[in-house]
Structure formats: structure tokens, C-alpha cells
PDB file of N, CA and C in Angstrom:
ATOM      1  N   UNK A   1     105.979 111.555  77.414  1.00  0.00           N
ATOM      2  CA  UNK A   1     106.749 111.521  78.639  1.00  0.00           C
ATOM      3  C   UNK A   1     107.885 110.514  78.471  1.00  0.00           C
ATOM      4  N   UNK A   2     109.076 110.973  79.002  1.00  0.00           N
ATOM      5  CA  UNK A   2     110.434 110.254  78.841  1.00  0.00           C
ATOM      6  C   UNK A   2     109.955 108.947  79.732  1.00  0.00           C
ATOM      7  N   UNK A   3     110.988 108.031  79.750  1.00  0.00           N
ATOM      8  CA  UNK A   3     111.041 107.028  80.680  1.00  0.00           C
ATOM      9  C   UNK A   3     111.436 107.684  81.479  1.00  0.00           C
ATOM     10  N   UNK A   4     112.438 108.157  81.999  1.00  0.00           N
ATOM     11  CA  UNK A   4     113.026 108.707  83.106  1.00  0.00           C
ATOM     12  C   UNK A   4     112.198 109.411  83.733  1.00  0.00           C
ATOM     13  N   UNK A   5     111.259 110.447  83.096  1.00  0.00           N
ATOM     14  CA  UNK A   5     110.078 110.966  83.911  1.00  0.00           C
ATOM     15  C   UNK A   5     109.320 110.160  84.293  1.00  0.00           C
ATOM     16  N   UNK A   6     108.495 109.441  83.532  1.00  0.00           N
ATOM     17  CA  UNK A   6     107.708 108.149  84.494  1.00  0.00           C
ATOM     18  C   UNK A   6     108.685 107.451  85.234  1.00  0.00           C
ATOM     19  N   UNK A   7     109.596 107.071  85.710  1.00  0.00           N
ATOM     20  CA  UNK A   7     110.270 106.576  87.098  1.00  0.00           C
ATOM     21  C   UNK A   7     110.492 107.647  87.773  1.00  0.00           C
ATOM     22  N   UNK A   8     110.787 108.751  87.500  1.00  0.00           N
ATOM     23  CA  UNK A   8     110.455 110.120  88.388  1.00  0.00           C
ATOM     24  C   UNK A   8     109.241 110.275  89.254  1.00  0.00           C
ATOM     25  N   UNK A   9     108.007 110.182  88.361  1.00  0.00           N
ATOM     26  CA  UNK A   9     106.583 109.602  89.064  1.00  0.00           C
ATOM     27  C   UNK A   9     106.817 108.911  89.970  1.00  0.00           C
ATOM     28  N   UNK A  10     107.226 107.433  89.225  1.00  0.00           N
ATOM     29  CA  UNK A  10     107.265 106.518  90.386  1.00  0.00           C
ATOM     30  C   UNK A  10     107.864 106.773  91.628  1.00  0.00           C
ATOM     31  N   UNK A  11     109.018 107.401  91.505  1.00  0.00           N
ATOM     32  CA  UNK A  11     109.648 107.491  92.869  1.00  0.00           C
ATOM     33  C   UNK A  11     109.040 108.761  93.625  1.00  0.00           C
ATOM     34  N   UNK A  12     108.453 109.313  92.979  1.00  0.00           N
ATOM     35  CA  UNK A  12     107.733 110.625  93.408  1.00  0.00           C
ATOM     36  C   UNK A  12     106.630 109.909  94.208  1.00  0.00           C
ATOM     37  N   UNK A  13     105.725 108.852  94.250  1.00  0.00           N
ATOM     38  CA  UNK A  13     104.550 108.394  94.254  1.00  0.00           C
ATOM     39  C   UNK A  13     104.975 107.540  95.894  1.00  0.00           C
ATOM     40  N   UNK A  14     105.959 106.953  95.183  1.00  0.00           N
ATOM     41  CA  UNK A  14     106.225 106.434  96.204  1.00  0.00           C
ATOM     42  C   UNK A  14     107.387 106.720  97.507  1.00  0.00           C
ATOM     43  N   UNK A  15     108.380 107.648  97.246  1.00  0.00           N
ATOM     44  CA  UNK A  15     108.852 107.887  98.380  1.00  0.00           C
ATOM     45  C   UNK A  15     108.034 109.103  99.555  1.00  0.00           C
ATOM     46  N   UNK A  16     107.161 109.833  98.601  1.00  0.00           N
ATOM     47  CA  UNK A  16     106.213 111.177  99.195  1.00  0.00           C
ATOM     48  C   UNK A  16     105.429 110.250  99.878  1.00  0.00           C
ATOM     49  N   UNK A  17     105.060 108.751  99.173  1.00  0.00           N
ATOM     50  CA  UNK A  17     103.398 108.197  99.832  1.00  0.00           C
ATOM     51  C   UNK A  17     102.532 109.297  99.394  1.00  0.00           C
ATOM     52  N   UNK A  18     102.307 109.163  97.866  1.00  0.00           N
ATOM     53  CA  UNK A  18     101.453 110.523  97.500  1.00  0.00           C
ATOM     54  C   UNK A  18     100.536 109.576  96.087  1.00  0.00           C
ATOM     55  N   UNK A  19      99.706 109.407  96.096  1.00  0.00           N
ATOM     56  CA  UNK A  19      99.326 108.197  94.813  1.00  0.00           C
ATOM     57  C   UNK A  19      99.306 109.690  93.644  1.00  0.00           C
ATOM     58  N   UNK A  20      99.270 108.654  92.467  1.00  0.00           N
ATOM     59  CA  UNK A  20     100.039 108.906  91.401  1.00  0.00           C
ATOM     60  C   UNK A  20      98.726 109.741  90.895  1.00  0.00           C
ATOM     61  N   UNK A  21      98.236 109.848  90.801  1.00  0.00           N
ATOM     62  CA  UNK A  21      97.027 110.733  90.597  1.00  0.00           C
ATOM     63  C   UNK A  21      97.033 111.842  90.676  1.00  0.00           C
ATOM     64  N   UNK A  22      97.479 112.184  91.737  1.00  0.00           N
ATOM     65  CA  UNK A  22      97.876 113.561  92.315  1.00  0.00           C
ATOM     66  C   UNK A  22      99.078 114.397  91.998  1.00  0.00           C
ATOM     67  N   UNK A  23      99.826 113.455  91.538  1.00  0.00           N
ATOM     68  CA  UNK A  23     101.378 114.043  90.911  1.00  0.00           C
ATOM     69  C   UNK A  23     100.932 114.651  89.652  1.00  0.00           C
ATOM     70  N   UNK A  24     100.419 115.513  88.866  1.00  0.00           N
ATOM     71  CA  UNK A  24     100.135 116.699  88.152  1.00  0.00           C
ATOM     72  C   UNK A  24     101.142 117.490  87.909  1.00  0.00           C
ATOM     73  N   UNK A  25     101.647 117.909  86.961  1.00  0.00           N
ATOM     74  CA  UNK A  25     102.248 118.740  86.455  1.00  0.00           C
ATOM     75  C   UNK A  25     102.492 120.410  88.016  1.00  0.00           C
ATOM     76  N   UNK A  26     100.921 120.750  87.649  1.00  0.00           N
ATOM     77  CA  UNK A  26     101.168 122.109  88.597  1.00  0.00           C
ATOM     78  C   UNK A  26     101.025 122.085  89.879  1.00  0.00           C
ATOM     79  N   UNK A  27     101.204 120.555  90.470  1.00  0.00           N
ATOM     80  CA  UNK A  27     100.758 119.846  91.758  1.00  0.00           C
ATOM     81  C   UNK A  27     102.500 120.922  92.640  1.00  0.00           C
ATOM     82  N   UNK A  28     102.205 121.451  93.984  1.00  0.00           N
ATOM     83  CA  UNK A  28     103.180 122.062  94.245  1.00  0.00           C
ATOM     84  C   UNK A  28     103.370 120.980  95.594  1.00  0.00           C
ATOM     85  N   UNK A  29     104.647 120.818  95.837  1.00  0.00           N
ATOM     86  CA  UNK A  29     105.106 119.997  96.572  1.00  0.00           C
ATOM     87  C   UNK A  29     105.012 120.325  97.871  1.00  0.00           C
ATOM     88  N   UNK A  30     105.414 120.957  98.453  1.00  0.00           N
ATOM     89  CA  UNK A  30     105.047 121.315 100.361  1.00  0.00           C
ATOM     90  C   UNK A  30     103.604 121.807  99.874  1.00  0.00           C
ATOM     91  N   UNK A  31     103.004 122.685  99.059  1.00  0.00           N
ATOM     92  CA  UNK A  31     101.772 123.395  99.582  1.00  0.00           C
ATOM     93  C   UNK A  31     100.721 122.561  99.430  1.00  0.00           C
ATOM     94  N   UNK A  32     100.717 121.745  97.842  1.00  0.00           N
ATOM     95  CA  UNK A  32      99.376 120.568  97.559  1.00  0.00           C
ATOM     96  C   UNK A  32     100.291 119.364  97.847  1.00  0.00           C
ATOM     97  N   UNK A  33     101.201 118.714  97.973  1.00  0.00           N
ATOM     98  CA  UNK A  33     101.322 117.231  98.462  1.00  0.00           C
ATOM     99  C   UNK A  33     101.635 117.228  99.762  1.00  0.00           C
ATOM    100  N   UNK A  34     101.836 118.141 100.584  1.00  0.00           N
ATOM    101  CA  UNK A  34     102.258 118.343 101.837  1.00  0.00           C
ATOM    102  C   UNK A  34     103.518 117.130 102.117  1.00  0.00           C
ATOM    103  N   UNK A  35     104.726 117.571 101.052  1.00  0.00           N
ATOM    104  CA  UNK A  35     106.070 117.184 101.167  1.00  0.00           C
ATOM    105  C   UNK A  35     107.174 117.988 102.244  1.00  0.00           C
ATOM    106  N   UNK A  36     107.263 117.084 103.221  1.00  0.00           N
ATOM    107  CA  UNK A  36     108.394 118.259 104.346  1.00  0.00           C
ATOM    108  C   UNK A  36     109.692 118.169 103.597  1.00  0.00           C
ATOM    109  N   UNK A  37     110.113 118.844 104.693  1.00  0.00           N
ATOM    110  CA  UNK A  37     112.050 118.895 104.321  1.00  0.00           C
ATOM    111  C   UNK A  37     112.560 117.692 104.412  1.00  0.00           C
ATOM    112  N   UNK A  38     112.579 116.499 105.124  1.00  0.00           N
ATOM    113  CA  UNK A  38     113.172 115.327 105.585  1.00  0.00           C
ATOM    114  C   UNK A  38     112.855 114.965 104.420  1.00  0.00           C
ATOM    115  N   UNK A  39     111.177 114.919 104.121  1.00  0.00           N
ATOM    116  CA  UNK A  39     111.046 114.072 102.548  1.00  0.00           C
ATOM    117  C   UNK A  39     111.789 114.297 101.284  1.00  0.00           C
ATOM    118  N   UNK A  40     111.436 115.635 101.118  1.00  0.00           N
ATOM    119  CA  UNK A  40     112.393 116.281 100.120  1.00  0.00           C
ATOM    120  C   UNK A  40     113.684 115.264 100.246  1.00  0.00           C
ATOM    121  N   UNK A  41     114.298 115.897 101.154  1.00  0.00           N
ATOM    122  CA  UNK A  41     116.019 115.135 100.894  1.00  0.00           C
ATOM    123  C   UNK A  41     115.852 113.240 100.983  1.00  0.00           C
ATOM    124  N   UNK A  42     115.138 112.916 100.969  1.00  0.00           N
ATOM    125  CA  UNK A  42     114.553 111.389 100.172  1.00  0.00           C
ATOM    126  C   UNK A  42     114.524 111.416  99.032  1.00  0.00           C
ATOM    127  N   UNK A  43     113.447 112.293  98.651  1.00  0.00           N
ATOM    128  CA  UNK A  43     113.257 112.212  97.351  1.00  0.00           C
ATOM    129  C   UNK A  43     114.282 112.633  96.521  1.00  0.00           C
ATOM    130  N   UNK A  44     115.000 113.654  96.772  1.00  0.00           N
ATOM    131  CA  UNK A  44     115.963 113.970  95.912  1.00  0.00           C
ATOM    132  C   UNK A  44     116.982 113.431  96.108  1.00  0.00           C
ATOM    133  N   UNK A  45     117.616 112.407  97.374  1.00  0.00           N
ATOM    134  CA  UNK A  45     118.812 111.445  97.331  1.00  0.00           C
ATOM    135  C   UNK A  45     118.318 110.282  96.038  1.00  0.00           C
ATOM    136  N   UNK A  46     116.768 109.866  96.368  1.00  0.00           N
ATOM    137  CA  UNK A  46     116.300 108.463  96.013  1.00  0.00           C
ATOM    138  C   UNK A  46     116.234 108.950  93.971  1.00  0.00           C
ATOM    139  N   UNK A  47     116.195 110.389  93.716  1.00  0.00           N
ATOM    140  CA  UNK A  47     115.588 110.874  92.454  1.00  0.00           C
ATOM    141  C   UNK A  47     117.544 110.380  91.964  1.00  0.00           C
ATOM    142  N   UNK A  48     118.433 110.964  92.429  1.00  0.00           N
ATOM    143  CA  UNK A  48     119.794 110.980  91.717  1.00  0.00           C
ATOM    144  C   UNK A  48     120.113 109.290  91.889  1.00  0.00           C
ATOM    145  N   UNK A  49     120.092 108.709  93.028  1.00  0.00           N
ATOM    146  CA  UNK A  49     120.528 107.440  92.219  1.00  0.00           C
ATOM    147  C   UNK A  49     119.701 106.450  91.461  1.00  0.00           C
ATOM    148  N   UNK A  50     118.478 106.270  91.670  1.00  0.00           N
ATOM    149  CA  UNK A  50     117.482 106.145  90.137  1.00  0.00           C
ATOM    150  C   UNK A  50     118.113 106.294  88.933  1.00  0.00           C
ATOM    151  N   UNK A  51     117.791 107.738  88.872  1.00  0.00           N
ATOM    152  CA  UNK A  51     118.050 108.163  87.628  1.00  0.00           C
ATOM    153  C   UNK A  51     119.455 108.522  87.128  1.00  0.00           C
ATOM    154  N   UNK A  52     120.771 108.058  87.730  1.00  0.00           N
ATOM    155  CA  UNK A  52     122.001 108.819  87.786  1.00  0.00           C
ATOM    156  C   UNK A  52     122.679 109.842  87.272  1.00  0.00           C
ATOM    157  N   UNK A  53     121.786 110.595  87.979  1.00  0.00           N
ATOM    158  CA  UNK A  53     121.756 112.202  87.685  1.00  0.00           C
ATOM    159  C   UNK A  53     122.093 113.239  88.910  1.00  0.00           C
ATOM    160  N   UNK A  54     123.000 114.195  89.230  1.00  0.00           N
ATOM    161  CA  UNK A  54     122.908 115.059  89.973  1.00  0.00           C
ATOM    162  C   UNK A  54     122.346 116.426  90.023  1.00  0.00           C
ATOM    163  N   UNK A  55     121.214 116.485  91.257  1.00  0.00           N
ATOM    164  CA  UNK A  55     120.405 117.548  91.429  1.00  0.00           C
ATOM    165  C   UNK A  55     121.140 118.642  92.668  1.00  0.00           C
ATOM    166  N   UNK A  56     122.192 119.966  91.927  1.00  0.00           N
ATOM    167  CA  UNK A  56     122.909 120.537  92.703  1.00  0.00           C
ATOM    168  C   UNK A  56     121.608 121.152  93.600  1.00  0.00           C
ATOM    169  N   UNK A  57     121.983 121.630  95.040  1.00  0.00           N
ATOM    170  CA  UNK A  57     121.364 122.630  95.849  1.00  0.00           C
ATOM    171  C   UNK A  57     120.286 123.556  95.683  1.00  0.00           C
ATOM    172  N   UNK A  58     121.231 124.582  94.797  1.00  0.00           N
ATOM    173  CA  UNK A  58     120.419 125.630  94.417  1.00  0.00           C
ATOM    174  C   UNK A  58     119.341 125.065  93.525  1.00  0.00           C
ATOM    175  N   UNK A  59     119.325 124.320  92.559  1.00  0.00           N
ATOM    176  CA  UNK A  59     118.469 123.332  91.475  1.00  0.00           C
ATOM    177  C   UNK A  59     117.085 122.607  92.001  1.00  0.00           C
ATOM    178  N   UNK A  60     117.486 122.085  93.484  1.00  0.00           N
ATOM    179  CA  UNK A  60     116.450 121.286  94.319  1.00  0.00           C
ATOM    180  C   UNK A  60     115.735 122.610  95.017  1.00  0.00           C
ATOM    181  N   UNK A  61     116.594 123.694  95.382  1.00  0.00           N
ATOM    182  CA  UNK A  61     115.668 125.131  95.855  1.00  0.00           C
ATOM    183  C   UNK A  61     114.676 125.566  95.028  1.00  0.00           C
ATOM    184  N   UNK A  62     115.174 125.183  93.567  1.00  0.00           N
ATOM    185  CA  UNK A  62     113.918 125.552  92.865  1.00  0.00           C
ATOM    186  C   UNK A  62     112.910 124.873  92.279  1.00  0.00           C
ATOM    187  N   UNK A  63     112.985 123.526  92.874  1.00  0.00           N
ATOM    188  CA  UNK A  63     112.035 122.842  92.784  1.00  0.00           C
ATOM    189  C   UNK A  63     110.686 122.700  93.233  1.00  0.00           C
ATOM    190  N   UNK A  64     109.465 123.843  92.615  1.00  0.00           N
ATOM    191  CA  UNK A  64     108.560 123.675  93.732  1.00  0.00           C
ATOM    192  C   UNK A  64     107.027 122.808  93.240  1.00  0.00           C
ATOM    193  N   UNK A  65     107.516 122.660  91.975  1.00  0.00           N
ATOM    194  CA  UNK A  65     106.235 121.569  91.570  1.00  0.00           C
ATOM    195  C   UNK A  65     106.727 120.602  90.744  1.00  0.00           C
ATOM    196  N   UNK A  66     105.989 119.536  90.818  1.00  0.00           N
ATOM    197  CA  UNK A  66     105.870 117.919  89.958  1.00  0.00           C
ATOM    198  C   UNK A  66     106.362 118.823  88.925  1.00  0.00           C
ATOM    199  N   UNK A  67     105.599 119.548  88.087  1.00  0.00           N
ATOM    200  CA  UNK A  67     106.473 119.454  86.877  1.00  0.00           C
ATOM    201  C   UNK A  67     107.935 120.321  86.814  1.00  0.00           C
ATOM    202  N   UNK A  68     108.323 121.301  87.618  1.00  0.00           N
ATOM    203  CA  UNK A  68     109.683 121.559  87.996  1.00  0.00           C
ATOM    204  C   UNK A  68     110.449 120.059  88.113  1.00  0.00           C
ATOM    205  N   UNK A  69     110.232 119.022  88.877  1.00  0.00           N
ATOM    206  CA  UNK A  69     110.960 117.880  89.204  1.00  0.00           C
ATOM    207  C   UNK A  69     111.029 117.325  87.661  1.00  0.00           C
ATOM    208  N   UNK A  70     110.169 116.775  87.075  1.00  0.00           N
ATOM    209  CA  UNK A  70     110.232 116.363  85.612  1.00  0.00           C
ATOM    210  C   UNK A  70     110.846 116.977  84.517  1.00  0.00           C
ATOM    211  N   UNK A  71     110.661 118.149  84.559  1.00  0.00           N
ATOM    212  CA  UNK A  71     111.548 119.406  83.625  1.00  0.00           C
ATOM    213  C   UNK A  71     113.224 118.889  84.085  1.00  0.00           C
ATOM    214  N   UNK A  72     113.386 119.126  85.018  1.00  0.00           N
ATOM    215  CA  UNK A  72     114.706 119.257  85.712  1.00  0.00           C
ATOM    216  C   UNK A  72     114.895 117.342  85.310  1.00  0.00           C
ATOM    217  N   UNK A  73     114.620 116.527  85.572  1.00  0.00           N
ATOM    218  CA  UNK A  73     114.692 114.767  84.778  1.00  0.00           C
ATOM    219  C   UNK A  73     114.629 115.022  83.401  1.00  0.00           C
ATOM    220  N   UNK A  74     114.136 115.914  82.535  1.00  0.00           N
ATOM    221  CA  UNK A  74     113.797 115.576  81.093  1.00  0.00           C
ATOM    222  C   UNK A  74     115.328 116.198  80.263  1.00  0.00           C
ATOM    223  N   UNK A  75     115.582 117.186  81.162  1.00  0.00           N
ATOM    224  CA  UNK A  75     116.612 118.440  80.237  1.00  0.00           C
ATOM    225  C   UNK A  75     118.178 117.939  81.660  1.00  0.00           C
ATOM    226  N   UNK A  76     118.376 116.962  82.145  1.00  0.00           N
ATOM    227  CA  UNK A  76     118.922 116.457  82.377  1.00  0.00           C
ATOM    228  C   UNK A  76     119.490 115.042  82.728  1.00  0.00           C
ATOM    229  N   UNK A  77     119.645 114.383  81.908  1.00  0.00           N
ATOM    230  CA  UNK A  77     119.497 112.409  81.273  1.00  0.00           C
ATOM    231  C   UNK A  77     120.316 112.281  82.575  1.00  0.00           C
ATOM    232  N   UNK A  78     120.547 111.127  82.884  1.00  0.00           N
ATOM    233  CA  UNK A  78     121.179 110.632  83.591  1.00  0.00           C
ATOM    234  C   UNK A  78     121.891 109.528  82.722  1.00  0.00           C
ATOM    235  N   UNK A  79     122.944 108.807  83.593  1.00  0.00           N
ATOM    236  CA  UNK A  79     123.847 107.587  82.961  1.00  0.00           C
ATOM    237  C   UNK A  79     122.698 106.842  82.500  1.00  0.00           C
TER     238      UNK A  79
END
């Protein structure tokens, strides 16, 4: 696992309030972490300046599990 993915975790862990345990690869975000919409756009404001990386629209639409979010951090570096 990149660095950037483990601070992905982290901010995953902690802006959801979801312990890190549970963040799993095939863990799906609204259905098993019960992530709303408000959170989402946390997490994905709090994921781009972290990591200084931009996550366009359509990109965050297809985000529907932990490891979608990490894939999408690994195959895109940030500054």
C-alpha cells in the first residue's frame, strides 16, 4: 500500500467516523459504512487537499467502495 493510500484510510477513518477496521477493500460506502451525501462531499473535498489531487465529478460518481477510493489515490499521485 502507497503512502498516499494509507492517508486515504486515514482520512477515510476519520472524516466518515468509520474505524479503520472496517475500511476493506470491498467495504461499499453508503450501503456497508452508511456514508451520506454531505459526508461524501467531506470526504472528497478533505481526500483532494490531503493528497493534492483532483477527484472530477463523474470520478467521485464512481466511487462506490474503499477500494474504488484507493484505486482512484494509487493511479492518481498527487503534488
Amino acid at each position: 500500500m502507497t503512502p498516499a493510500e494509507e492517508k486515504a484510510l486515514e482520512i477515510l477513518s476519520t472524516v466518515c467516523n468509520v474505524p479503520r477496521e472496517k475500511l476493506v477493500p470491498e467495504a461499499r460506502l453508503i450501503q456497508d459504512l452508511d456514508i451520506d451525501s454531505v459526508v461524501t462531499l467531506d470526504l472528497l473535498m478533505e481526500l483532494e487537499e490531503s493528497l493534492g489531487i483532483d477527484i472530477p465529478e463523474v470520478k467521485a460518481a464512481e466511487m462506490q467502495t474503499v477500494g474504488d477510493v484507493l484505486t482512484y489515490v494509487r493511479e492518481n499521485p498527487g503534488e
